[in-house]
PDB file of N, CA and C in Angstrom:
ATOM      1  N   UNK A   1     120.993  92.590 114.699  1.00  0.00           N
ATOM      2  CA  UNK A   1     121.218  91.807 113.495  1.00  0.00           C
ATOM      3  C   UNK A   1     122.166  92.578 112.577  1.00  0.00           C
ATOM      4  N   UNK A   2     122.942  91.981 112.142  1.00  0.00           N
ATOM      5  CA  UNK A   2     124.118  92.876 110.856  1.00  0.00           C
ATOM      6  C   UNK A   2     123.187  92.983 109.578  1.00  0.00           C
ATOM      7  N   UNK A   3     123.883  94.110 109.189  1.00  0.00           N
ATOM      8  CA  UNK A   3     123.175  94.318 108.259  1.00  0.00           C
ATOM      9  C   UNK A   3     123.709  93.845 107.102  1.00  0.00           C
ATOM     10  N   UNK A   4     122.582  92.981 106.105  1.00  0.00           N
ATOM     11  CA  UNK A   4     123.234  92.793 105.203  1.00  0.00           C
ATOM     12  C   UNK A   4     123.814  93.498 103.816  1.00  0.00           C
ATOM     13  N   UNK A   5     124.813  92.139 103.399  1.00  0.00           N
ATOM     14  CA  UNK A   5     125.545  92.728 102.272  1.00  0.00           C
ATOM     15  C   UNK A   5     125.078  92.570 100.620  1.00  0.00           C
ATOM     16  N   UNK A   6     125.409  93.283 100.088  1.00  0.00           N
ATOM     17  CA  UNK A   6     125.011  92.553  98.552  1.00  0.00           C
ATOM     18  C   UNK A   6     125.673  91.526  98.322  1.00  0.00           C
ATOM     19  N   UNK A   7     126.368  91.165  99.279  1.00  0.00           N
ATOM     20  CA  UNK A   7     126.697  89.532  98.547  1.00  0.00           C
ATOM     21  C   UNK A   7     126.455  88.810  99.194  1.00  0.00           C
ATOM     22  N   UNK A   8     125.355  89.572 100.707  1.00  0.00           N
ATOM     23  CA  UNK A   8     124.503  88.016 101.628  1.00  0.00           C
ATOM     24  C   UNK A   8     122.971  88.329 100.581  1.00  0.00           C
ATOM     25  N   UNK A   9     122.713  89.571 100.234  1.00  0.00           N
ATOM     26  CA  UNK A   9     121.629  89.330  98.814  1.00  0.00           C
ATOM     27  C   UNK A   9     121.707  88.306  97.434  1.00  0.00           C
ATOM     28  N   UNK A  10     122.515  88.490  97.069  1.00  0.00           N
ATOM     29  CA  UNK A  10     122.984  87.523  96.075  1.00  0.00           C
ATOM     30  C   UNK A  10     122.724  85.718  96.391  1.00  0.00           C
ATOM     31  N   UNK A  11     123.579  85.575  97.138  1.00  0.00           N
ATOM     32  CA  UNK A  11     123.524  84.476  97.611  1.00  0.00           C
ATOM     33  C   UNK A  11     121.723  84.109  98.089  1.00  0.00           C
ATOM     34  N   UNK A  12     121.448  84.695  98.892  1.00  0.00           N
ATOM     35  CA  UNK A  12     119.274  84.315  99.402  1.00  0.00           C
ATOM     36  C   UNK A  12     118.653  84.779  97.981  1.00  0.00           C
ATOM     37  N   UNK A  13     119.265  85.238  96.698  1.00  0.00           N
ATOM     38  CA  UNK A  13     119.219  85.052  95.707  1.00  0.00           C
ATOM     39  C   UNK A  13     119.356  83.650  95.143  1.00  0.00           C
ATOM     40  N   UNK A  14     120.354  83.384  94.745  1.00  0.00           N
ATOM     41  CA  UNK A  14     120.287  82.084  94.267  1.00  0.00           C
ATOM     42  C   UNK A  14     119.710  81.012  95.254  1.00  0.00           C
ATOM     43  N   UNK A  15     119.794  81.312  96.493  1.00  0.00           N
ATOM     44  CA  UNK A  15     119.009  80.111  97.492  1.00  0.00           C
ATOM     45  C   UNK A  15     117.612  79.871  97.091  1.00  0.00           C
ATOM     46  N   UNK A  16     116.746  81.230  97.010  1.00  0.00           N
ATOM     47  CA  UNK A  16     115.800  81.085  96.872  1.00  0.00           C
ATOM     48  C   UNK A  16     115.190  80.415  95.403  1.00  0.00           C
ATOM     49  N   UNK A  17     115.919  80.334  94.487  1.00  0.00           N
ATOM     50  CA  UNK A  17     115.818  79.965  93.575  1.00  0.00           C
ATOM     51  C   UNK A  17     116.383  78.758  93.110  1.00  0.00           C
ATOM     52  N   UNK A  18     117.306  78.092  93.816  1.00  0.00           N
ATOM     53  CA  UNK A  18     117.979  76.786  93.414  1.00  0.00           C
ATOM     54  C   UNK A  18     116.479  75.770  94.700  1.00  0.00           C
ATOM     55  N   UNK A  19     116.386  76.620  95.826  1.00  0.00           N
ATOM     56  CA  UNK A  19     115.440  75.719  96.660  1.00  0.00           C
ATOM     57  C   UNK A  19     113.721  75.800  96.063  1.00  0.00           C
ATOM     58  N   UNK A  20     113.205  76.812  95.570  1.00  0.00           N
ATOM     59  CA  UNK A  20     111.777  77.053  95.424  1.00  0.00           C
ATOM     60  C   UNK A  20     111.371  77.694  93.662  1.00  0.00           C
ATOM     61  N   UNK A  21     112.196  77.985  92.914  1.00  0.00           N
ATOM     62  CA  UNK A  21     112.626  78.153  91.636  1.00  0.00           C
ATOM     63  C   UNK A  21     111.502  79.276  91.972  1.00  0.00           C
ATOM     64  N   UNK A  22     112.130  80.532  92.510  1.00  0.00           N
ATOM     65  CA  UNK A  22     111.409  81.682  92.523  1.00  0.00           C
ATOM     66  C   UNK A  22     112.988  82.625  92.586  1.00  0.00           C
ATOM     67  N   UNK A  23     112.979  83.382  91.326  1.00  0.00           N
ATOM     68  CA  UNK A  23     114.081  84.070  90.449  1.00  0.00           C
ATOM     69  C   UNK A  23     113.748  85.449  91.170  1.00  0.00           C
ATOM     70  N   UNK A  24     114.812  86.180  91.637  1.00  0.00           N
ATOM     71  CA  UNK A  24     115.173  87.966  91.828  1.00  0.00           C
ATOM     72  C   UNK A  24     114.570  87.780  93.236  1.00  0.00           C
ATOM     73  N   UNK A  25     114.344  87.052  94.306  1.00  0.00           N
ATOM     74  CA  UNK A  25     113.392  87.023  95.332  1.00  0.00           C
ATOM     75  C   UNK A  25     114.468  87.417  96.589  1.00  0.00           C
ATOM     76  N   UNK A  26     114.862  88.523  97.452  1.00  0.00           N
ATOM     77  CA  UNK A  26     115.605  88.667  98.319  1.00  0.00           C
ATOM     78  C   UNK A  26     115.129  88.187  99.753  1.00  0.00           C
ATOM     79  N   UNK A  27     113.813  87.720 100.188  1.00  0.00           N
ATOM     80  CA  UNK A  27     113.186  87.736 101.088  1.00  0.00           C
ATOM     81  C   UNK A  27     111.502  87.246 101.018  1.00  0.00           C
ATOM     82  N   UNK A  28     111.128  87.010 102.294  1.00  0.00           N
ATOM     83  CA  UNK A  28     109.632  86.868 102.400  1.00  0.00           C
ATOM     84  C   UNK A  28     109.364  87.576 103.198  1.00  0.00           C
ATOM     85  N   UNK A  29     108.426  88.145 103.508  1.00  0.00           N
ATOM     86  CA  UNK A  29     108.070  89.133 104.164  1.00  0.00           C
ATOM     87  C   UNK A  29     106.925  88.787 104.969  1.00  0.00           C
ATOM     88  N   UNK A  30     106.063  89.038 106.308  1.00  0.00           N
ATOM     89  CA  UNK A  30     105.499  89.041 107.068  1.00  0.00           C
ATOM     90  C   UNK A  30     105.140  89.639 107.937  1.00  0.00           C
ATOM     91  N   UNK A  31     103.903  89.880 108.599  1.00  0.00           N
ATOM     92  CA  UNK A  31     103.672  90.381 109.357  1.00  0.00           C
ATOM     93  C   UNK A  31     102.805  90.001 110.773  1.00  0.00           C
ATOM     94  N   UNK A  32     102.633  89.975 112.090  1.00  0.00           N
ATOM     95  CA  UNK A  32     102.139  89.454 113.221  1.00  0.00           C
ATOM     96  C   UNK A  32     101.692  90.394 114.027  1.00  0.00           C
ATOM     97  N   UNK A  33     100.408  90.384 115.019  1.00  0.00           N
ATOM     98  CA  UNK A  33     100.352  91.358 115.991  1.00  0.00           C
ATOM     99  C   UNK A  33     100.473  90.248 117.055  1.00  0.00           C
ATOM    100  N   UNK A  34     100.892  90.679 117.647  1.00  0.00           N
ATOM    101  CA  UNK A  34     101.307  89.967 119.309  1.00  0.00           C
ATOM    102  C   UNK A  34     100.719  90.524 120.348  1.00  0.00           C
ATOM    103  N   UNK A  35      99.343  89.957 120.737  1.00  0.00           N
ATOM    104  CA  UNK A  35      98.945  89.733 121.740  1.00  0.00           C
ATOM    105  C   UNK A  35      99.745  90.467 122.940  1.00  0.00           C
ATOM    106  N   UNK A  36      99.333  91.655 123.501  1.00  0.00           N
ATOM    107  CA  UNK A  36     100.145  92.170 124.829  1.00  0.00           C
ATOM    108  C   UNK A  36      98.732  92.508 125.674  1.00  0.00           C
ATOM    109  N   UNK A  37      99.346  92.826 127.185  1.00  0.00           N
ATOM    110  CA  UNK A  37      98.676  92.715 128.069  1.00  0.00           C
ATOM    111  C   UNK A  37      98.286  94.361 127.979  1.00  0.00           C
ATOM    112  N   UNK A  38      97.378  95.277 128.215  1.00  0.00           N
ATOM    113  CA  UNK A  38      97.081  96.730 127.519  1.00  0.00           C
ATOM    114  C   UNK A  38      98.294  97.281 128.560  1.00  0.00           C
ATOM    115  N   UNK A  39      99.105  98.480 127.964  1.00  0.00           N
ATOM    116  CA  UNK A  39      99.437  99.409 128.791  1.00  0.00           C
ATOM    117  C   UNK A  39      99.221 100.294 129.304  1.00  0.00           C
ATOM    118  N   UNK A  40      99.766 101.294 130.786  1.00  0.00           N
ATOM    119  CA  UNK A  40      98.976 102.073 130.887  1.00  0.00           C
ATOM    120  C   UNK A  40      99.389 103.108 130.407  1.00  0.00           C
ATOM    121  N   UNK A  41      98.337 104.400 130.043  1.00  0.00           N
ATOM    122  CA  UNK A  41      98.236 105.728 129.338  1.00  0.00           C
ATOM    123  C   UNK A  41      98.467 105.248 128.011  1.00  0.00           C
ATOM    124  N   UNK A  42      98.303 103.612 127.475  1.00  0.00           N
ATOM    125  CA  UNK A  42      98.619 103.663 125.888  1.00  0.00           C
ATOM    126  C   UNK A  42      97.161 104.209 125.139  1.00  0.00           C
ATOM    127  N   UNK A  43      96.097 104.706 125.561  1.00  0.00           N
ATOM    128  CA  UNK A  43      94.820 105.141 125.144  1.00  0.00           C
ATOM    129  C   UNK A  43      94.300 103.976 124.232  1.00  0.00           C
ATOM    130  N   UNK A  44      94.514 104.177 122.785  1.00  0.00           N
ATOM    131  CA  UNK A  44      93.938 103.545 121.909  1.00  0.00           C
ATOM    132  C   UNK A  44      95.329 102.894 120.663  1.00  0.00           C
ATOM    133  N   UNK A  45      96.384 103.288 121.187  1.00  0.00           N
ATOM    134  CA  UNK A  45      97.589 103.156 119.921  1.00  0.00           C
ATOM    135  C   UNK A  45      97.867 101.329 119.884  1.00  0.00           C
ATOM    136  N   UNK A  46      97.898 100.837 120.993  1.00  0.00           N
ATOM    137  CA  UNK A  46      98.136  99.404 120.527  1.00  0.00           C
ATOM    138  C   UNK A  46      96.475  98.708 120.969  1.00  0.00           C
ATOM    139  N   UNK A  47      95.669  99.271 120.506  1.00  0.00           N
ATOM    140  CA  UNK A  47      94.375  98.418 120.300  1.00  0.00           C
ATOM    141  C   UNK A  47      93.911  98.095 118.875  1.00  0.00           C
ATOM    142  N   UNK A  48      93.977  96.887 118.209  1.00  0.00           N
ATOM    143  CA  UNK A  48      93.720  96.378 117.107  1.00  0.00           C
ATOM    144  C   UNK A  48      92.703  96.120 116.812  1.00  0.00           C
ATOM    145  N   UNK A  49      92.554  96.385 115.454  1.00  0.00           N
ATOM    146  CA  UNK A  49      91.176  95.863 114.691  1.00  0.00           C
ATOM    147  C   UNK A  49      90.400  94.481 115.221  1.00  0.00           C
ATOM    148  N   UNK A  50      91.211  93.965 115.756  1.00  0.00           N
ATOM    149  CA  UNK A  50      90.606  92.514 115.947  1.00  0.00           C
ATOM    150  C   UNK A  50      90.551  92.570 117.736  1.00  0.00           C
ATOM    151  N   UNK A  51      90.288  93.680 118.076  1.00  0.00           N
ATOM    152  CA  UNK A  51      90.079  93.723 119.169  1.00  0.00           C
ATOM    153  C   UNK A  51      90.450  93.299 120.997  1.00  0.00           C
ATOM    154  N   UNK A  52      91.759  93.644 120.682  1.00  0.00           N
ATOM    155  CA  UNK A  52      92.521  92.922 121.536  1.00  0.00           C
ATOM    156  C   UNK A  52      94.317  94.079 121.577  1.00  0.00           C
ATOM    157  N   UNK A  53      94.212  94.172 122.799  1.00  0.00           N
ATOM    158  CA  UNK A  53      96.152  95.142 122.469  1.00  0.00           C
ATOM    159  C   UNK A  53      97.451  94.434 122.214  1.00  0.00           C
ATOM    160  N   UNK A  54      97.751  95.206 121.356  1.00  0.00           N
ATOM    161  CA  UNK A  54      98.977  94.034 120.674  1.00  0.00           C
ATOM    162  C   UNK A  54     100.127  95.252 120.538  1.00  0.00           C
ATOM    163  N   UNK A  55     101.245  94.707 119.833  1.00  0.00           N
ATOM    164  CA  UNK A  55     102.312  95.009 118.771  1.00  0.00           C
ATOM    165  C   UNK A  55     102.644  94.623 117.819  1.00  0.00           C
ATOM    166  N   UNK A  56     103.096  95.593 116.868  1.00  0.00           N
ATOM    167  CA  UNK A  56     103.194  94.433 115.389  1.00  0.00           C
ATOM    168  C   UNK A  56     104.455  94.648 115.035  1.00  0.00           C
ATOM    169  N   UNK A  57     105.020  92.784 114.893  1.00  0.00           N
ATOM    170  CA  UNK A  57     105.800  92.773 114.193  1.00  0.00           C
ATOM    171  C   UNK A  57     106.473  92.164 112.921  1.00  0.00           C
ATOM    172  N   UNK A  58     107.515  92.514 112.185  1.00  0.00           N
ATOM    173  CA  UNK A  58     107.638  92.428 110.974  1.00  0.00           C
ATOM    174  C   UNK A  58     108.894  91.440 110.931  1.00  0.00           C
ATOM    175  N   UNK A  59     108.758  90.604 109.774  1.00  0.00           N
ATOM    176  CA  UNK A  59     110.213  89.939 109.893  1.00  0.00           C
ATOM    177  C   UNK A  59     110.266  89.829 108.570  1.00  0.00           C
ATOM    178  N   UNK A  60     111.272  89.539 107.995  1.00  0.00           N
ATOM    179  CA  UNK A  60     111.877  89.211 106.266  1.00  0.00           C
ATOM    180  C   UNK A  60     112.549  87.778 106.700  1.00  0.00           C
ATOM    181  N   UNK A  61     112.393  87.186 105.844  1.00  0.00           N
ATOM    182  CA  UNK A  61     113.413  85.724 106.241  1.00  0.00           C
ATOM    183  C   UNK A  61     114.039  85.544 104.984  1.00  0.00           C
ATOM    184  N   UNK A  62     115.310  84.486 104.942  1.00  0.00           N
ATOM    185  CA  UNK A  62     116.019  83.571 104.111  1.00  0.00           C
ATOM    186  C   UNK A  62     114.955  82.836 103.436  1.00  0.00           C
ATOM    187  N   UNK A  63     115.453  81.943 102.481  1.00  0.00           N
ATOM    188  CA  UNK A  63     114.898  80.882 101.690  1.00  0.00           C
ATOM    189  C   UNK A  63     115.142  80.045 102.331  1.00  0.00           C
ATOM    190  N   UNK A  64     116.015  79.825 103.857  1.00  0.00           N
ATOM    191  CA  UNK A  64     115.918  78.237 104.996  1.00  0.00           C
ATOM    192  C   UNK A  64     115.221  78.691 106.272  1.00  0.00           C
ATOM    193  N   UNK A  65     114.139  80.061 105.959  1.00  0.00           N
ATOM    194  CA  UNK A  65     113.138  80.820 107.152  1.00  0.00           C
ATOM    195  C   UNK A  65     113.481  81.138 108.335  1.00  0.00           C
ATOM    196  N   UNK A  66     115.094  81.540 107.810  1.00  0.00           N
ATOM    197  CA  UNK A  66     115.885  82.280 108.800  1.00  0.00           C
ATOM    198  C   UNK A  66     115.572  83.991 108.825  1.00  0.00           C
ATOM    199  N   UNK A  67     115.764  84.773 110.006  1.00  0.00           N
ATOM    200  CA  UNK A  67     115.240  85.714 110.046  1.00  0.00           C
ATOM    201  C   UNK A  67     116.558  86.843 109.349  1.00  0.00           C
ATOM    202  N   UNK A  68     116.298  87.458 108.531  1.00  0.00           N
ATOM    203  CA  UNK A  68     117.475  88.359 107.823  1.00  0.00           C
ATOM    204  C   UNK A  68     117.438  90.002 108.256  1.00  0.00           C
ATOM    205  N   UNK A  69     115.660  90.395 108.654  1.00  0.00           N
ATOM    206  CA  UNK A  69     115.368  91.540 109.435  1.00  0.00           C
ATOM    207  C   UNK A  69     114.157  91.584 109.906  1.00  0.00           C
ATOM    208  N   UNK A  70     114.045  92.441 111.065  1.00  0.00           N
ATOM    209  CA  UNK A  70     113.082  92.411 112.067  1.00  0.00           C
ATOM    210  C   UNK A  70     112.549  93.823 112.646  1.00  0.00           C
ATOM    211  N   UNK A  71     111.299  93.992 112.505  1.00  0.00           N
ATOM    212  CA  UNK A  71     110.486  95.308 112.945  1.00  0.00           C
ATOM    213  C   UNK A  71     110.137  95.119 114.325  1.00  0.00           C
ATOM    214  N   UNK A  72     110.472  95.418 115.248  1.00  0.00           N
ATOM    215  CA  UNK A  72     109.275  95.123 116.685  1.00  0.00           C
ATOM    216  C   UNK A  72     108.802  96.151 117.027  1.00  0.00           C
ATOM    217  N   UNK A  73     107.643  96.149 117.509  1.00  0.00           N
ATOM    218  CA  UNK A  73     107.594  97.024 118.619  1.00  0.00           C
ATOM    219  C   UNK A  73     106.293  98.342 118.475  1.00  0.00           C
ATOM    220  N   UNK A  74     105.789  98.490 116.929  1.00  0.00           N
ATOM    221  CA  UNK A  74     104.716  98.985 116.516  1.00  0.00           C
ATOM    222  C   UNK A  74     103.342  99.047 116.776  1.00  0.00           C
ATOM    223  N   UNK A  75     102.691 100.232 116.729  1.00  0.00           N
ATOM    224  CA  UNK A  75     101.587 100.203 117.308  1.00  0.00           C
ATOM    225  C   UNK A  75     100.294  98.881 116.515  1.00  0.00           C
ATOM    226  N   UNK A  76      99.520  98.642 117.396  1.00  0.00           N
ATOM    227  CA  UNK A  76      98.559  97.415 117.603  1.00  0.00           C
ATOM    228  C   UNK A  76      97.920  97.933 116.162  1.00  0.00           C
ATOM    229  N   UNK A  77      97.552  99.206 116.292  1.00  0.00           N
ATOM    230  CA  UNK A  77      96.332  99.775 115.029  1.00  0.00           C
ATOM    231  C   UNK A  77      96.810  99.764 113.723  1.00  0.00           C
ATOM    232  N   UNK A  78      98.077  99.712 113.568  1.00  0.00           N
ATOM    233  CA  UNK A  78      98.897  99.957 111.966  1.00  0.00           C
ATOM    234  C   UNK A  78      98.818  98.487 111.509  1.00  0.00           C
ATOM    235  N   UNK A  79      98.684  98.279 110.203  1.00  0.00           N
ATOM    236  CA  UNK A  79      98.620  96.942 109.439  1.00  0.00           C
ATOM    237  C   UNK A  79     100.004  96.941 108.973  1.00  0.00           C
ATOM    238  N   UNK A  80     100.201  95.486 108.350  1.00  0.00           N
ATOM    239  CA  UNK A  80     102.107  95.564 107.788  1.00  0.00           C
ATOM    240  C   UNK A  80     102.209  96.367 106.788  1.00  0.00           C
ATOM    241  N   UNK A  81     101.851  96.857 106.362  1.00  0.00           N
ATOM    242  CA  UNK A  81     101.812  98.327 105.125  1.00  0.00           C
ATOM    243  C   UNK A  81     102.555  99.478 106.065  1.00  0.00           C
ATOM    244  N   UNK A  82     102.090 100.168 106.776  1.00  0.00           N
ATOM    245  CA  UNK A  82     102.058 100.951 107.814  1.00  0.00           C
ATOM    246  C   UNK A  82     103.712 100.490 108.271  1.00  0.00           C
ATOM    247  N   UNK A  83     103.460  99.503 109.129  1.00  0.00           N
ATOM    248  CA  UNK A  83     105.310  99.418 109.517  1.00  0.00           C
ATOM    249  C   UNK A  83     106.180  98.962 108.847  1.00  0.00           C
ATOM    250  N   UNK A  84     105.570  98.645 107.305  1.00  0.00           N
ATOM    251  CA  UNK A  84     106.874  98.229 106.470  1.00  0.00           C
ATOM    252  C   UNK A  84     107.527  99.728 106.096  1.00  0.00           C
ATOM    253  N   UNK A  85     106.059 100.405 105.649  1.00  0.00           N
ATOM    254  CA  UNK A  85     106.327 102.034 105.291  1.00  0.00           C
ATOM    255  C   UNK A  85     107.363 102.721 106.263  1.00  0.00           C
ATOM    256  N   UNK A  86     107.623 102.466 107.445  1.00  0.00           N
ATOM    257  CA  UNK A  86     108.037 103.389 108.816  1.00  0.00           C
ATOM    258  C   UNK A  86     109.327 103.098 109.073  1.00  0.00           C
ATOM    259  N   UNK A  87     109.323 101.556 108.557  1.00  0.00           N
ATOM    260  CA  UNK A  87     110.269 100.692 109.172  1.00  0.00           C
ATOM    261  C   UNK A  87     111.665 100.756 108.465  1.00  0.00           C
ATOM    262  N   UNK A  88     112.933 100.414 109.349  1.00  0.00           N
ATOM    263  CA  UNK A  88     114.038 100.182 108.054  1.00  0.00           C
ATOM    264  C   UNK A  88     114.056  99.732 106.922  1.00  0.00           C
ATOM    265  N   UNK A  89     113.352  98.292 107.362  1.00  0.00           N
ATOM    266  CA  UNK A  89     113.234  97.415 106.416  1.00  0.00           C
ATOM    267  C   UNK A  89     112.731  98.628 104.859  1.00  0.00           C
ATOM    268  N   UNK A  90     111.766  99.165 105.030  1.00  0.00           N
ATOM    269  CA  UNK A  90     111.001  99.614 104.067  1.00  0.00           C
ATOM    270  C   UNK A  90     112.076 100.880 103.167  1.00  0.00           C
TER     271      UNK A  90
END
């Protein structure tokens, strides 16, 4: 994904605000664990709270819930705090 510019900020600036009248907003933010099949020697790193091995990932979107940046690939046990902290995005 390119990285954006302050003037693709600007702009999901005013988008977000001419579409949802939410002012200074660059993004939405989210987070998912995805369901994976366990790996082997992964011990305990992608086993989640909710009991099941995953990866978590992170996305930021546009104000038309287009994806602007993307985390993949994080361990199952970290919450979106954790890989926002780690992550570019963050």
């Amino acid at each position: 994904m390119p990285t954006p510019t302050m003037g693709k900020f600007q702009n999901i600036t005013q988008q977000y605000f001419l579409k949802w009248i939410f002012s200074n907003c660059v993004g939405a933010i989210d987070g998912k664990h995805v369901r994976i099949k366990a790996l082997k020697n992964s011990v305990s790193l992608f086993y989640n709270h909710k009991d099941y091995h995953s990866m978590g990932m992170l996305a930021v979107v546009d104000a038309d819930y287009k994806f602007t940046a993307i985390d993949v690939g994080s361990y199952g046990r970290e919450g979106d705090d954790g890989i926002f902290l780690k992550s570019e995005i963050g």
